[in-house]
Protein backbone atom coordinates (compact mmCIF):
# COMPACT_ATOMS: atom_id res chain seq x y z
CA UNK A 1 -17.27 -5.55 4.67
CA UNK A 2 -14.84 -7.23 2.38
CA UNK A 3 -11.54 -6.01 2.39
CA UNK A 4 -9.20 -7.25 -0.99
CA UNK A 5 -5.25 -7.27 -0.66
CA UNK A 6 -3.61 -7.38 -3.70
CA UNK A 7 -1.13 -10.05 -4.26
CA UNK A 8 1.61 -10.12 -7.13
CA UNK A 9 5.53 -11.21 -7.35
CA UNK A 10 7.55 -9.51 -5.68
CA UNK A 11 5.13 -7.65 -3.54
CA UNK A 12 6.80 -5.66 0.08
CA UNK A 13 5.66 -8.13 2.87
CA UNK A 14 5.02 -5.15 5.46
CA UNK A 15 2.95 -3.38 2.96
CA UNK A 16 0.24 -6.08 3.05
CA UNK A 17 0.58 -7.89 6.38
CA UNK A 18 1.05 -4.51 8.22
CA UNK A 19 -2.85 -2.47 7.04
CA UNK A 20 -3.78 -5.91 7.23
CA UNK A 21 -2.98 -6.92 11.10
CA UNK A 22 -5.37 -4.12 11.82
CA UNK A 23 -8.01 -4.05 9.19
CA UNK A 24 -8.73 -7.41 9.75
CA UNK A 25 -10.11 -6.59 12.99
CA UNK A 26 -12.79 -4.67 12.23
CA UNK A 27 -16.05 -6.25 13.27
CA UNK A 28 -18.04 -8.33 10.36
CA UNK A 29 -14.56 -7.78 7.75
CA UNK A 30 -13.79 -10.39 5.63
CA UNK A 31 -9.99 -10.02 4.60
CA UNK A 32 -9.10 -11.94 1.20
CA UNK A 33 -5.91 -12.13 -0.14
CA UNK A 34 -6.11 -12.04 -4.20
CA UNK A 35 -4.09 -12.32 -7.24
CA UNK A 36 -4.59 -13.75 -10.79
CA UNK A 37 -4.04 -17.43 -9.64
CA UNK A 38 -4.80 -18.92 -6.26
CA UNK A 39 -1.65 -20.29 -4.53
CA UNK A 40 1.57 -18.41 -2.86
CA UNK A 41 2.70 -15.56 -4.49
CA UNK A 42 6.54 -14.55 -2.94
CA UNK A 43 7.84 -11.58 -1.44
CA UNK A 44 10.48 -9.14 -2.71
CA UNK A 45 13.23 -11.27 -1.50
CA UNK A 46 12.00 -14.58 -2.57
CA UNK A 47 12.04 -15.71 1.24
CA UNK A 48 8.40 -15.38 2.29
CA UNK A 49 5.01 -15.90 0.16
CA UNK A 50 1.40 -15.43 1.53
CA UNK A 51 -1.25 -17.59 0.28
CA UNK A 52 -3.78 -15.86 -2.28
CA UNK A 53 -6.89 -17.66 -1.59
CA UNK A 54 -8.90 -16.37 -4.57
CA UNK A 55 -8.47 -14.92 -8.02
CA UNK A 56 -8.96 -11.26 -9.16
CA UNK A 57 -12.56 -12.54 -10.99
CA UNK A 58 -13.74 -14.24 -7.71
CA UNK A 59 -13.71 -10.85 -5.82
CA UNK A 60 -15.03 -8.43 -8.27
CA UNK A 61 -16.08 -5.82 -5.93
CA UNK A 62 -14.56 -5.34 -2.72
CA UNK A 63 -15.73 -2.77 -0.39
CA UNK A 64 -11.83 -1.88 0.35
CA UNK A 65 -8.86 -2.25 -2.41
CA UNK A 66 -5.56 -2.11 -1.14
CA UNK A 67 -2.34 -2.31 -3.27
CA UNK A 68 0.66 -3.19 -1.77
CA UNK A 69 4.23 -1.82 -2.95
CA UNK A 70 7.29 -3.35 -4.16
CA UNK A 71 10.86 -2.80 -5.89
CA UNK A 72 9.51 -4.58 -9.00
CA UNK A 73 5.79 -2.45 -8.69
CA UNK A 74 6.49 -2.21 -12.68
CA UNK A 75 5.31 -5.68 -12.94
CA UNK A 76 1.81 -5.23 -11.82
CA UNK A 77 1.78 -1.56 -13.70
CA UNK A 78 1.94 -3.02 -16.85
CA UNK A 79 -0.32 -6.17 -16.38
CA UNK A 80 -3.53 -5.19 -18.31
CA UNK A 81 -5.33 -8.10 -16.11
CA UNK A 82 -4.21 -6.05 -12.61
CA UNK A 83 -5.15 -2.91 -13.39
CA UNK A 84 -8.85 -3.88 -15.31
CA UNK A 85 -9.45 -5.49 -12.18
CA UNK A 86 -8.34 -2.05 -9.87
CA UNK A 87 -10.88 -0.36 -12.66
CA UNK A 88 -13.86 -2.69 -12.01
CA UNK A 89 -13.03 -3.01 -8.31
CA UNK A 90 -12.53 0.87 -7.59
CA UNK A 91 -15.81 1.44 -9.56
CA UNK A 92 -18.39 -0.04 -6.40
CA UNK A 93 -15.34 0.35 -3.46
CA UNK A 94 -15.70 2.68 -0.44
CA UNK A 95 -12.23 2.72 -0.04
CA UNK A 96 -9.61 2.37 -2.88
CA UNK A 97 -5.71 2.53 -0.93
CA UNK A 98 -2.34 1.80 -1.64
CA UNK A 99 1.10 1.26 0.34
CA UNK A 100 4.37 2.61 -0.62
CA UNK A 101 5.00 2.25 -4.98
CA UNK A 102 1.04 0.51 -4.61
CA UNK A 103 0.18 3.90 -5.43
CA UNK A 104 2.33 3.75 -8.69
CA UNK A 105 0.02 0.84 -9.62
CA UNK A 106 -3.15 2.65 -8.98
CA UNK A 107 -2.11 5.99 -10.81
CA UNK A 108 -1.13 3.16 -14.10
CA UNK A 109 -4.70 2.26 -13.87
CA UNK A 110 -5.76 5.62 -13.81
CA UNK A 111 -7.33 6.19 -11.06
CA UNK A 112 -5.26 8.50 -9.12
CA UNK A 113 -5.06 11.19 -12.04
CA UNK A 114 -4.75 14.68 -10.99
CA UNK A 115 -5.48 13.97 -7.19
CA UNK A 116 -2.96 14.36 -4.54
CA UNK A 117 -1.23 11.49 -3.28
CA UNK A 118 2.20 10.04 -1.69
CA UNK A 119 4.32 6.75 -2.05
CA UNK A 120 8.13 6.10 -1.01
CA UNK A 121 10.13 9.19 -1.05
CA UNK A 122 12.50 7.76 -4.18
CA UNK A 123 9.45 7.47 -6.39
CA UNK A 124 8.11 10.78 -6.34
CA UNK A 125 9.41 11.91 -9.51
CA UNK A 126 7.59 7.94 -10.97
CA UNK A 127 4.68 9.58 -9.89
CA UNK A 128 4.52 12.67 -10.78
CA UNK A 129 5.00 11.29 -14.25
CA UNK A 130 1.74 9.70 -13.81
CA UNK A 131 -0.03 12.70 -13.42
CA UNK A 132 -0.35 12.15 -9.42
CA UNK A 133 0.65 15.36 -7.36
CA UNK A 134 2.96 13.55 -4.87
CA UNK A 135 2.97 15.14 -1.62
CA UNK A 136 5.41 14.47 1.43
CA UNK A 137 3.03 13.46 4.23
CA UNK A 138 2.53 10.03 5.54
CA UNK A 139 -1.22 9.45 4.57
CA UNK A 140 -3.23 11.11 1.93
CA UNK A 141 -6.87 11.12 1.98
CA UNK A 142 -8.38 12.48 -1.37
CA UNK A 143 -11.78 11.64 -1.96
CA UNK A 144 -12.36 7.83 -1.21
CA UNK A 145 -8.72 7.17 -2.40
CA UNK A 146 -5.82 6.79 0.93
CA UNK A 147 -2.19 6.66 -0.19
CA UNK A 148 0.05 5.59 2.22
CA UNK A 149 4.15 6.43 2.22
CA UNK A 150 6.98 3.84 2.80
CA UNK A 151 6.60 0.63 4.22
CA UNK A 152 5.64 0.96 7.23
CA UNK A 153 3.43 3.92 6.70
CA UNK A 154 0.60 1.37 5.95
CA UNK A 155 0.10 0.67 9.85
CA UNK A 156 -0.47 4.17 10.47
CA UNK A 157 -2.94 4.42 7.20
CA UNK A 158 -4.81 1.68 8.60
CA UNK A 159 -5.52 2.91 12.30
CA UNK A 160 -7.04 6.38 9.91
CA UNK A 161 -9.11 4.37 7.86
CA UNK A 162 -10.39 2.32 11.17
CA UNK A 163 -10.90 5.81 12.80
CA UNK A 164 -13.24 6.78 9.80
CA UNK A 165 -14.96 3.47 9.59
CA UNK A 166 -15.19 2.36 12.94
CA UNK A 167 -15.38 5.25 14.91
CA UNK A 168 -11.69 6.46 17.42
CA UNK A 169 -12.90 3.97 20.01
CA UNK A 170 -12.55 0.96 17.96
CA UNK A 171 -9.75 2.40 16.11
CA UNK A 172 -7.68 3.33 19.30
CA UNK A 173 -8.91 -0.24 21.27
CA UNK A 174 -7.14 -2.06 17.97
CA UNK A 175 -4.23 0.03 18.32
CA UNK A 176 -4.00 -0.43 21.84
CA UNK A 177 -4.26 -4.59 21.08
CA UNK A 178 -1.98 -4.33 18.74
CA UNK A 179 0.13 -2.52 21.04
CA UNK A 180 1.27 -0.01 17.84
CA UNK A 181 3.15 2.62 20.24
CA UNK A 182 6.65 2.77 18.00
CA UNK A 183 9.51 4.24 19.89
CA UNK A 184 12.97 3.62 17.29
CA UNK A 185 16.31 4.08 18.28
CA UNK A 186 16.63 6.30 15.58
CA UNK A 187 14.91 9.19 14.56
CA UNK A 188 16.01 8.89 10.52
CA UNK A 189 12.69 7.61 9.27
CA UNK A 190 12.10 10.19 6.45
CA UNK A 191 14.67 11.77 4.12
CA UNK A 192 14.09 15.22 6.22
CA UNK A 193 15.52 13.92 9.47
CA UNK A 194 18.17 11.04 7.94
CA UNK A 195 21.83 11.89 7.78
CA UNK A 196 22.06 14.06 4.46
CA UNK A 197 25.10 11.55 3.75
CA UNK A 198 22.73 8.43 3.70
CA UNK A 199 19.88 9.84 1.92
CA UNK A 200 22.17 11.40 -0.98
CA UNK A 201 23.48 7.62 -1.24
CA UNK A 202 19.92 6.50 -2.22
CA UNK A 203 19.30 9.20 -3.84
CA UNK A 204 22.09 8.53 -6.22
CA UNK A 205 20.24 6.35 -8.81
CA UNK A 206 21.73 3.40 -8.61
CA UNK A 207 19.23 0.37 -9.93
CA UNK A 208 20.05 -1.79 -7.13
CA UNK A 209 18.98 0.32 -4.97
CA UNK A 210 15.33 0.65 -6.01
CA UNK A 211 15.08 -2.82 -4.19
CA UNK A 212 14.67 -0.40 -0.66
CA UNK A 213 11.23 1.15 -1.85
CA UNK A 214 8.21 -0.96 -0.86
């Protein structure tokens, strides 16, 4: 099973490295990290980059797509090169997913049209414009197509998606491995439990603060 994480500038670290700490343990997968060149393609605050180790034509057909997230998720919307690839990839995948504003990308390429579907909780109304029905739950399974929420959301997406392909043993021995048992200080992880004061904040519409979505 090959599994294909897409790589582009400016991409949310925890959206790829997180599905992909787990996902890469399933027996017999092959993880590649891809983008249109080979090299290291930098994070969303310039301080990080993973290595892409092949080009969007050298893995034409991946058994599972996912799409990272990212402030500047625009970019990769409106590359014509990204998104023919997510059309020629999704047409022979098993699974086609997406972390965080990675779902913005997919519904650009069309493939998320009139199916239901989440992303970060500022860029519901982006969706919706894409003719994606955004919902507020942490994972969405429609069809063959997973959507994952914020950030961080794309651990839990990944221990569903090893549950499905796997079977709960495998899925819940990887968990256990990973030891994935998150206890936060807080409880202010979704804009339904935050302070009201700190979600109207981001809510407010400043640019700069786009840079918090993944």
């Amino acid at each position: 099973m090959q599994i294909a994480v897409l790589l582009y500038d400016r991409f949310t670290t925890l959206d790829a490295v997180g599905p992909y700490e787990l996902l890469a343990r399933l027996p017999g997968a092959e993880t590649v990290f891809v983008a249109k060149e080979t090299g290291p393609v930098r994070n969303d605050q310039g301080s990080l980059a993973l290595v892409a180790d092949r080009t969007l034509a050298e893995v034409p057909h991946p058994d599972i797509v996912l799409v990272p997230g990212g402030p500047d998720a625009r970019v990769a919307m409106d590359d014509p090169e990204i998104l023919d690839w997510l059309r020629t990839a999704d047409a022979t995948s098993t699974w086609t997913t997406s972390v965080c504003t990675g779902s913005l990308i997919l519904a650009s390429a069309g493939l998320l049209k009139d199916r239901r579907a989440t992303t970060h909780w500022l860029a519901f109304d982006e969706l919706r414009a894409l003719g994606v029905e955004p919902t507020g739950e942490r994972v969405v399974f429609d069809g063959k197509y997973v959507t994952a929420a914020g950030v961080s959301s794309g651990i839990d997406m990944a221990l569903h998606l090893l549950g499905r392909i796997a079977g709960d043993e495998t899925a819940q021995t990887i968990q256990l491995l990973t030891e994935y048992d998150p206890q936060p200080p807080y409880d202010a992880g979704s804009p339904e439990k935050a302070p009201a004061e700190i979600v109207a904040y981001w809510r407010g519409g400043d640019k700069g603060r786009a840079d918090a979505r993944g």
